[in-house]
N, C-alpha and C. Protein backbone atom coordinates (compact mmCIF):
# COMPACT_ATOMS: atom_id res chain seq x y z
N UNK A 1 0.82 -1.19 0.00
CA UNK A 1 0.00 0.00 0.00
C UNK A 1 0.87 1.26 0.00
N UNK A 2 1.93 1.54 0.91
CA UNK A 2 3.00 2.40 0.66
C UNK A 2 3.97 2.70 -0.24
N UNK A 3 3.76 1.39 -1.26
CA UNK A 3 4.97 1.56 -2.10
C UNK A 3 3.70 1.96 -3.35
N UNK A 4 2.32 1.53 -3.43
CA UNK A 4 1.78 2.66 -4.16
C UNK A 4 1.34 3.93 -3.99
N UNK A 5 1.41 4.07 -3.00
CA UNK A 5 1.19 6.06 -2.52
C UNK A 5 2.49 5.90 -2.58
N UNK A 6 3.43 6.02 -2.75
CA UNK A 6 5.21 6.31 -3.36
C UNK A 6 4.93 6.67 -4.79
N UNK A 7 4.41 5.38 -5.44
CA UNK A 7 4.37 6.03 -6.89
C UNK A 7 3.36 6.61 -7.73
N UNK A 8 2.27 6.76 -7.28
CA UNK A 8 1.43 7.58 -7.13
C UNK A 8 1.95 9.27 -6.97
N UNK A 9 2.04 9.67 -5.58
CA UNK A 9 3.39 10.27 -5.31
C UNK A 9 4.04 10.89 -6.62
N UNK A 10 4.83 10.03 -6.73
CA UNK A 10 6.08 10.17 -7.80
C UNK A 10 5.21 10.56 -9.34
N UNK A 11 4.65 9.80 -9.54
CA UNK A 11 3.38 10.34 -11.44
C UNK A 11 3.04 11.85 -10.94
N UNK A 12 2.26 11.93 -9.60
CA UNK A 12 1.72 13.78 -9.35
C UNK A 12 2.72 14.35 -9.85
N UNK A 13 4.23 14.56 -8.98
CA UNK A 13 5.28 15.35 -9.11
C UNK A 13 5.54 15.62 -10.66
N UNK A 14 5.79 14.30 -11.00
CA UNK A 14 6.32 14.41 -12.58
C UNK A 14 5.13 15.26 -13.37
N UNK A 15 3.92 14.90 -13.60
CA UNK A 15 3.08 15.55 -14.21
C UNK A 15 2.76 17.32 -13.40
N UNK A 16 2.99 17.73 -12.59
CA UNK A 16 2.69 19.00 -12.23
C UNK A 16 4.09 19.45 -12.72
N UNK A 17 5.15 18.78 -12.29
CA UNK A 17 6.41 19.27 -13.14
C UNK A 17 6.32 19.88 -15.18
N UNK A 18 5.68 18.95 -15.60
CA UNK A 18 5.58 19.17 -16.90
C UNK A 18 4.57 19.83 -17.17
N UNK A 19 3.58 20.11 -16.51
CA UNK A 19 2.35 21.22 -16.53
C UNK A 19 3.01 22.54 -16.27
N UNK A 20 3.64 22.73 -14.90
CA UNK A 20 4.16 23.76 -14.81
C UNK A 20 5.18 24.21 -16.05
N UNK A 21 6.39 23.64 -16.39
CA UNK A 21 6.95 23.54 -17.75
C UNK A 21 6.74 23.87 -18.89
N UNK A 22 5.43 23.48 -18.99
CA UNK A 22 4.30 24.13 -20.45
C UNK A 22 3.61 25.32 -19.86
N UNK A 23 3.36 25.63 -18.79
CA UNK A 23 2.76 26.92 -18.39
C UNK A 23 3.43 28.00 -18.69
N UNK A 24 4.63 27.22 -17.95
CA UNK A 24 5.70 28.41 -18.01
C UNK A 24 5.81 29.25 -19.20
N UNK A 25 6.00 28.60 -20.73
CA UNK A 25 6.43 29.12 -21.56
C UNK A 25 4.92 29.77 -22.15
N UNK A 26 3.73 28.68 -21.84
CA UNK A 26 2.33 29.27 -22.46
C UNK A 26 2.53 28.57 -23.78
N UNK A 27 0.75 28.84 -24.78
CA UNK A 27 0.38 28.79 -25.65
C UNK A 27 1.31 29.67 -26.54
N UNK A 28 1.94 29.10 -27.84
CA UNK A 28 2.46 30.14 -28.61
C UNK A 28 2.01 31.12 -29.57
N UNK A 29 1.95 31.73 -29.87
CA UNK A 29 0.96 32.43 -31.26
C UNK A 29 1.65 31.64 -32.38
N UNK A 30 0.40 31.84 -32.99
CA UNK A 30 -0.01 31.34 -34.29
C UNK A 30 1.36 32.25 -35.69
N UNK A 31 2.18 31.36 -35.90
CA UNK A 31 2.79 31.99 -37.17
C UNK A 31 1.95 32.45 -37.76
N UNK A 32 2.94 33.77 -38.07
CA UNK A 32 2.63 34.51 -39.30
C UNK A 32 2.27 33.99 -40.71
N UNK A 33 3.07 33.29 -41.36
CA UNK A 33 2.51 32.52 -42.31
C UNK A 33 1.05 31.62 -42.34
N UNK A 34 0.76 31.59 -41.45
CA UNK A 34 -0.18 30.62 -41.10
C UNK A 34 -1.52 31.41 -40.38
N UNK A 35 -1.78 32.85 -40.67
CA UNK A 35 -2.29 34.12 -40.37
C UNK A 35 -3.78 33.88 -40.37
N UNK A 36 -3.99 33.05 -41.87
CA UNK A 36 -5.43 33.21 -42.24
C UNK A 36 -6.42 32.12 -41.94
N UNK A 37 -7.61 32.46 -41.63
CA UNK A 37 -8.36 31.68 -40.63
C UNK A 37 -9.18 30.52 -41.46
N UNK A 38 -8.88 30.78 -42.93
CA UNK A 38 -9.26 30.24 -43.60
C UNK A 38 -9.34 28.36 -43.32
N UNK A 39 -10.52 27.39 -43.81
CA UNK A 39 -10.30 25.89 -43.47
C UNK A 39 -9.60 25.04 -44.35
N UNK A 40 -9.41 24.09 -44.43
CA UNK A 40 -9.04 23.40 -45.28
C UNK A 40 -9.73 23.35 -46.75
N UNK A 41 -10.50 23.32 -46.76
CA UNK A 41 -11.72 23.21 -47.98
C UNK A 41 -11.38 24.39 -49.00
N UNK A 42 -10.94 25.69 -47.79
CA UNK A 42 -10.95 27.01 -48.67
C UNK A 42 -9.58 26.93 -49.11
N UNK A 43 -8.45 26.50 -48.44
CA UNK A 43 -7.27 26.47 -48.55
C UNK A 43 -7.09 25.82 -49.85
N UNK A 44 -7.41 24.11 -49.96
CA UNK A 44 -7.48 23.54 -51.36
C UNK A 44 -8.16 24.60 -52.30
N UNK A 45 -9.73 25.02 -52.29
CA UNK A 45 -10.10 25.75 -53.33
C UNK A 45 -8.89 27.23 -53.81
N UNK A 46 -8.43 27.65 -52.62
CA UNK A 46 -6.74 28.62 -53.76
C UNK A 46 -6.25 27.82 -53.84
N UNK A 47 -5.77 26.74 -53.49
CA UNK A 47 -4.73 25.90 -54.59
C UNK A 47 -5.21 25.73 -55.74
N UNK A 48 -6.74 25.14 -55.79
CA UNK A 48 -6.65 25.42 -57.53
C UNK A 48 -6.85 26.44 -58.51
N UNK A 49 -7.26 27.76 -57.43
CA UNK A 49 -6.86 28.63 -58.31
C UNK A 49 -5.73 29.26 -58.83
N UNK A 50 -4.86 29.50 -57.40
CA UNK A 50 -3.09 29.53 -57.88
C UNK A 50 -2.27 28.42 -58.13
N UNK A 51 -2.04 27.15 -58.14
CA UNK A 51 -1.49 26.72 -58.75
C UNK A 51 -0.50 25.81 -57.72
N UNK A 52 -0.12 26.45 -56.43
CA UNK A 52 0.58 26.34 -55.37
C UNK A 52 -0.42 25.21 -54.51
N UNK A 53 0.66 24.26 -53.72
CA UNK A 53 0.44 23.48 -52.68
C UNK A 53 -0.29 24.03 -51.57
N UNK A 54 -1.14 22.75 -50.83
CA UNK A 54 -1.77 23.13 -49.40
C UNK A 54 -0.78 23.03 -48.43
N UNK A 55 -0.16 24.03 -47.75
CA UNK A 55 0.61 23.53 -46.21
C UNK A 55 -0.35 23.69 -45.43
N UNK A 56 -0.94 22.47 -44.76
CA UNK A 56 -1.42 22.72 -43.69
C UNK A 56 -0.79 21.95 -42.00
N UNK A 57 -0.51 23.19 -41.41
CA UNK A 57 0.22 22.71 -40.09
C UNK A 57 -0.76 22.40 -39.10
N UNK A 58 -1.09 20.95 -38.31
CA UNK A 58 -1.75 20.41 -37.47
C UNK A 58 -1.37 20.56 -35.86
N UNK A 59 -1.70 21.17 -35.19
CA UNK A 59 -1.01 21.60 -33.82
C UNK A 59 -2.31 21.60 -32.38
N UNK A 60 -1.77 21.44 -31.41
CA UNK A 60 -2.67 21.90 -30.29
C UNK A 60 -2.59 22.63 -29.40
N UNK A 61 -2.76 23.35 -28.75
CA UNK A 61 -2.53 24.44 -27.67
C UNK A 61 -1.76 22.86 -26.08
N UNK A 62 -2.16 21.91 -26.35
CA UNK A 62 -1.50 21.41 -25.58
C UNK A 62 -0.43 20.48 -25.94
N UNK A 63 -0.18 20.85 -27.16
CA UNK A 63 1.31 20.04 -26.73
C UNK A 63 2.70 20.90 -27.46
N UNK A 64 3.58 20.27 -26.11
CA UNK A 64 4.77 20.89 -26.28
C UNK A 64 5.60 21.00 -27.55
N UNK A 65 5.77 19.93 -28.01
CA UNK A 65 6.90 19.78 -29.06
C UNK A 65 6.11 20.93 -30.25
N UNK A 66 4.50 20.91 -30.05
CA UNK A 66 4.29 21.94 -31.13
C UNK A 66 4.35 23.66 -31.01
N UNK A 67 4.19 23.82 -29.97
CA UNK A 67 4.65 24.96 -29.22
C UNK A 67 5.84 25.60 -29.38
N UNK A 68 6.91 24.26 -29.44
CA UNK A 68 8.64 24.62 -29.89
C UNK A 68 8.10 24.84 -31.31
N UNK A 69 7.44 24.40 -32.10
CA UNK A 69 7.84 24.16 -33.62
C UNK A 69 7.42 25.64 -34.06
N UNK A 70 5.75 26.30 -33.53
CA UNK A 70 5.48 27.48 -32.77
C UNK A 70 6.50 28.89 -33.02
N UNK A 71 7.57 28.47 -31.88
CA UNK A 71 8.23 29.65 -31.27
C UNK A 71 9.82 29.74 -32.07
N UNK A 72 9.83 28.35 -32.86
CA UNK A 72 11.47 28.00 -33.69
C UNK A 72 11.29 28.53 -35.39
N UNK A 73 11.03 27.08 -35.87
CA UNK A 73 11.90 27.49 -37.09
C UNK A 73 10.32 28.10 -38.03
N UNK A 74 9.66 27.59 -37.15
CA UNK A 74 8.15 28.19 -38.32
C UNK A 74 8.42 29.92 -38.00
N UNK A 75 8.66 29.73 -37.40
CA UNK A 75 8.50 32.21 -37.37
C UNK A 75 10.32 32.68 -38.01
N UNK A 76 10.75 31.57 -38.56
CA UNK A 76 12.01 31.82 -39.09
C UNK A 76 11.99 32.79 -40.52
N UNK A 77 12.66 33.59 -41.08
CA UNK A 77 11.93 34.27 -42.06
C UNK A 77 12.31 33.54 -43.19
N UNK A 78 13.15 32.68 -43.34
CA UNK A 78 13.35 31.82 -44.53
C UNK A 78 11.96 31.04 -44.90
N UNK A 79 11.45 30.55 -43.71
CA UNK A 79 10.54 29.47 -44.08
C UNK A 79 9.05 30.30 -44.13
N UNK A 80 9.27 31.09 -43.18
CA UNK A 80 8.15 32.12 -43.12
C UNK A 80 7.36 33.00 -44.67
N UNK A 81 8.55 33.23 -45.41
CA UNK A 81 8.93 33.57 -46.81
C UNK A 81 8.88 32.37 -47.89
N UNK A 82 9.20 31.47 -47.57
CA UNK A 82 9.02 29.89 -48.17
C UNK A 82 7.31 29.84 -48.15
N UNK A 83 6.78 29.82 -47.00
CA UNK A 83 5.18 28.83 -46.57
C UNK A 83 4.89 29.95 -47.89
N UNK A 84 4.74 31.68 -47.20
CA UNK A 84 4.27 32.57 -47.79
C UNK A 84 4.20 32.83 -49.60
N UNK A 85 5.03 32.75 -49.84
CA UNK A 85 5.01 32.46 -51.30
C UNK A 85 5.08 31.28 -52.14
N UNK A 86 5.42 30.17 -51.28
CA UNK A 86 4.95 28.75 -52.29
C UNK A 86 3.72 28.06 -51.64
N UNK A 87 3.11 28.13 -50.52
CA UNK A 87 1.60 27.33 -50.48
C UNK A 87 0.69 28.51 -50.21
N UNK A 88 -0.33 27.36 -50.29
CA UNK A 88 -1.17 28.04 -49.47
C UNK A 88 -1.49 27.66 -48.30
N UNK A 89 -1.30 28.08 -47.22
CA UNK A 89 -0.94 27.65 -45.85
C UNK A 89 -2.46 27.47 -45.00
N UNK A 90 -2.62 26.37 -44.08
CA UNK A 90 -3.65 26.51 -43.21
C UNK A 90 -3.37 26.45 -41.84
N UNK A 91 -3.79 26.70 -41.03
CA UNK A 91 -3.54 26.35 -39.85
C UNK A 91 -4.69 25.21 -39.17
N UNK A 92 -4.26 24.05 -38.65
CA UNK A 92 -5.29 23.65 -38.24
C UNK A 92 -5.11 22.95 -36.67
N UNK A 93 -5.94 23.73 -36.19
CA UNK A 93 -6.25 23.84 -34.27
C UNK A 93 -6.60 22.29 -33.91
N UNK A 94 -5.95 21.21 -33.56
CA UNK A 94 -6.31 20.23 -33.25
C UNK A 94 -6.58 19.92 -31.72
N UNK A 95 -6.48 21.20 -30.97
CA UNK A 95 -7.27 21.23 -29.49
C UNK A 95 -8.14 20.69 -28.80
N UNK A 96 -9.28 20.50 -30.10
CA UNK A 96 -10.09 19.69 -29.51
C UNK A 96 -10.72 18.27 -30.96
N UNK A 97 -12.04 18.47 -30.98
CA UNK A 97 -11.41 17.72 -32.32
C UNK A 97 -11.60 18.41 -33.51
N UNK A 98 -11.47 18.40 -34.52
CA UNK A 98 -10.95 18.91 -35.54
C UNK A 98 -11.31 18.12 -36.82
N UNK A 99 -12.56 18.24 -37.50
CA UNK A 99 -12.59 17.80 -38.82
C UNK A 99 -11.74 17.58 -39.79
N UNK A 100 -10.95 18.54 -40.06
CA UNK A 100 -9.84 18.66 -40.86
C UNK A 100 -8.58 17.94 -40.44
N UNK A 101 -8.50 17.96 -39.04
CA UNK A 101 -7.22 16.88 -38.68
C UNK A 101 -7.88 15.86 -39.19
N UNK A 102 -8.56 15.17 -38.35
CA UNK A 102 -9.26 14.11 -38.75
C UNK A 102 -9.25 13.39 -40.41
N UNK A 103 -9.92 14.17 -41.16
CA UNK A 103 -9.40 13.67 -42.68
C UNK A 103 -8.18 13.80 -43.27
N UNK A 104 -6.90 14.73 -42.51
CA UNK A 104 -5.98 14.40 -43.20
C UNK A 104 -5.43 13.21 -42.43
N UNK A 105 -6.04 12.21 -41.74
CA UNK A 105 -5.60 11.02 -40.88
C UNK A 105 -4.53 11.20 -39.82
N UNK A 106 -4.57 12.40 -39.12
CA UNK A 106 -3.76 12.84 -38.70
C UNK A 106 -3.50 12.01 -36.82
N UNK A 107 -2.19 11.10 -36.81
CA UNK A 107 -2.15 10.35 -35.36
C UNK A 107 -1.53 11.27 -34.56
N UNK A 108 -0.32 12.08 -35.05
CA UNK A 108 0.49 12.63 -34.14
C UNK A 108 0.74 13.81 -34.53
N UNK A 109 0.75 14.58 -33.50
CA UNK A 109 1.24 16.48 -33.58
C UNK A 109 2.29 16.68 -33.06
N UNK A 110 3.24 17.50 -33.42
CA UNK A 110 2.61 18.36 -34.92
C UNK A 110 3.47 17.75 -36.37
N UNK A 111 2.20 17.94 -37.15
CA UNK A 111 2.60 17.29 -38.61
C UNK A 111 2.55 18.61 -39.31
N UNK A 112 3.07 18.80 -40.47
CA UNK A 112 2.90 19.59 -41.55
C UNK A 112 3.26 18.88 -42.93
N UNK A 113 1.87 18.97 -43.85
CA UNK A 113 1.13 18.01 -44.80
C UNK A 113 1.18 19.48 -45.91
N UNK A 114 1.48 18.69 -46.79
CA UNK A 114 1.55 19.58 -48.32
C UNK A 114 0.97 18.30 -48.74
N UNK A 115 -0.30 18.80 -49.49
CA UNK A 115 -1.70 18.12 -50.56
C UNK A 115 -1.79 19.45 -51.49
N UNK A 116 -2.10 18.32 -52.60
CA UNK A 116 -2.77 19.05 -54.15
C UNK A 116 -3.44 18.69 -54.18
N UNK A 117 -4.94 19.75 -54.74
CA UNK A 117 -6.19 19.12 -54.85
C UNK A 117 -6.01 17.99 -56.26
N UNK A 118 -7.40 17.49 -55.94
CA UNK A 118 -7.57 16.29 -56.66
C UNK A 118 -8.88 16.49 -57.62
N UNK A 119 -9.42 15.90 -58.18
CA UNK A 119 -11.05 15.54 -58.86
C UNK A 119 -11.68 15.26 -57.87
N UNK A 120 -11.48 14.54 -56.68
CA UNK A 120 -12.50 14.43 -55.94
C UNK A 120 -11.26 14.53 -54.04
N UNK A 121 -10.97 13.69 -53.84
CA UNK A 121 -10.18 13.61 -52.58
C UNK A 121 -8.58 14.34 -53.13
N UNK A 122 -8.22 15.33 -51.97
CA UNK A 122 -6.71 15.66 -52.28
C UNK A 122 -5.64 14.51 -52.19
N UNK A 123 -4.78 14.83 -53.16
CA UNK A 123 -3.80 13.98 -53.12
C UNK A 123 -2.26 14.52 -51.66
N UNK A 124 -2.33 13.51 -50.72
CA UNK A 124 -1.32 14.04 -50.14
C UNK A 124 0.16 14.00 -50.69
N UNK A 125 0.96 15.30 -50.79
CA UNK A 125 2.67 14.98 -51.37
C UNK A 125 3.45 14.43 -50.23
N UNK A 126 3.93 15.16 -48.88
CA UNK A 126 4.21 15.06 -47.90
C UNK A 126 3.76 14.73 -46.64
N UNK A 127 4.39 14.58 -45.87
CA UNK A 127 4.06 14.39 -44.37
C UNK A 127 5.28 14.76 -43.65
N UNK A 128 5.37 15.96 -42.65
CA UNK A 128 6.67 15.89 -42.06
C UNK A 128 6.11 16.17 -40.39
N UNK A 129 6.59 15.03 -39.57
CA UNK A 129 6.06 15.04 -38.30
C UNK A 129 7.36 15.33 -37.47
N UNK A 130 6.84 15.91 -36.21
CA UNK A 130 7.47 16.41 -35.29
C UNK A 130 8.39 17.48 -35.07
N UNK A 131 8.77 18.53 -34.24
CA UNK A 131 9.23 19.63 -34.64
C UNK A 131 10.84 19.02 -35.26
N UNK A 132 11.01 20.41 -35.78
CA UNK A 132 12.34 20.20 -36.85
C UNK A 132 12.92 21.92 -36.72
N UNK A 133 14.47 21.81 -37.30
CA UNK A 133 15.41 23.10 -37.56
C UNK A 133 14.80 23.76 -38.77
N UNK A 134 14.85 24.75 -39.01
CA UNK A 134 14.84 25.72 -40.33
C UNK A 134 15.00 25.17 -41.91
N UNK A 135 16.16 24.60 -41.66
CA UNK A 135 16.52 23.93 -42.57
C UNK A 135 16.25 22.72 -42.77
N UNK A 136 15.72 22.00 -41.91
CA UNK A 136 15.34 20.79 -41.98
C UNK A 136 14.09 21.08 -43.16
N UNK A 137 13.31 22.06 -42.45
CA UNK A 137 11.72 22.04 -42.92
C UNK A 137 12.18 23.30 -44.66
N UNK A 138 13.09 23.71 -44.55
CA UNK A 138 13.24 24.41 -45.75
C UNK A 138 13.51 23.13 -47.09
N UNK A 139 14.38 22.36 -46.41
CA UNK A 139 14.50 21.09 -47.57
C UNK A 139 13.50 20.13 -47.99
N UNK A 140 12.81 19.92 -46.77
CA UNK A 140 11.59 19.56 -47.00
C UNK A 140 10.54 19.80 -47.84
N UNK A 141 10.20 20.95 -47.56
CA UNK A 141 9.36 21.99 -48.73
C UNK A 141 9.91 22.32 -50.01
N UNK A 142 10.86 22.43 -49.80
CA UNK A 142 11.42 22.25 -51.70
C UNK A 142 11.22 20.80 -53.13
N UNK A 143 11.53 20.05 -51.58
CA UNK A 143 11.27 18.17 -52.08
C UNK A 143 9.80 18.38 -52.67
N UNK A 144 8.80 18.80 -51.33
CA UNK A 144 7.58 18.74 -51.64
C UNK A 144 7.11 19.38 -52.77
N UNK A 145 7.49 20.41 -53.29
CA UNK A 145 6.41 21.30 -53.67
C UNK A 145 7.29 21.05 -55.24
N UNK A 146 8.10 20.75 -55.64
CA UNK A 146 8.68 20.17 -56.89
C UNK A 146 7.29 19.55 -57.75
């Protein structure tokens, strides 16, 4: 009985530790590139009018690693300048649930998915999960959008 109120115990600490941790830094704002409130649906419909890829970045106000991705290389002005002039960018709030996560089959955050519309269902090009450097996600997006 003591050695489970020990670890019991021990899970509280750790989890108020990592709550506090994410408090600390907070919810990040929403990149710039990623500005317009627009959904997925509208996002594909300018892709086929301009010509350019869907980036849409999948994120939640609760989790960390997307928060870094958030506050790093997405507000970087290379990539910032990249999203901005080669897709058309969405943002999509997976906080709670989320239609649009949902159909792009989305298991883990944060992903960022470049799709071309299709005749009927978009075709996905990419998938790049979990946060990444500047350059990571700059090479990425070049692969993709080829």
């Amino acid at each position: 009985m003591n050695r489970a109120k020990g670890i019991i115990g021990v899970v509280v600490i750790v989890v108020a530790l990592a709550t506090f941790s994410f408090l600390r830094g907070g919810v990040a704002a929403r990149p710039a590139a990623f500005e317009s409130t627009r959904d997925l649906t509208a996002a594909l419909a300018a892709s086929k009018e301009s010509g350019k890829p869907v980036l849409a970045f999948v994120t939640a106000d609760w989790c960390g690693p997307c928060q870094a991705l958030k506050r790093g290389a997405l507000i970087d002005p290379k990539v910032e300048a990249a999203i901005k002039s080669g897709t058309e960018a969405v943002y999509v709030d997976a906080t709670g649930y989320n239609a649009d996560a949902e159909s792009l089959g989305v298991k883990s955050i944060p992903v960022l998915v470049v799709l071309r519309p299709g005749d009927g269902k978009p075709r996905e090009v990419s998938r790049l999960m979990g946060d990444a450097d500047p350059e990571h996600i700059l090479d990425w997006l070049a692969g993709a959008m080829k």
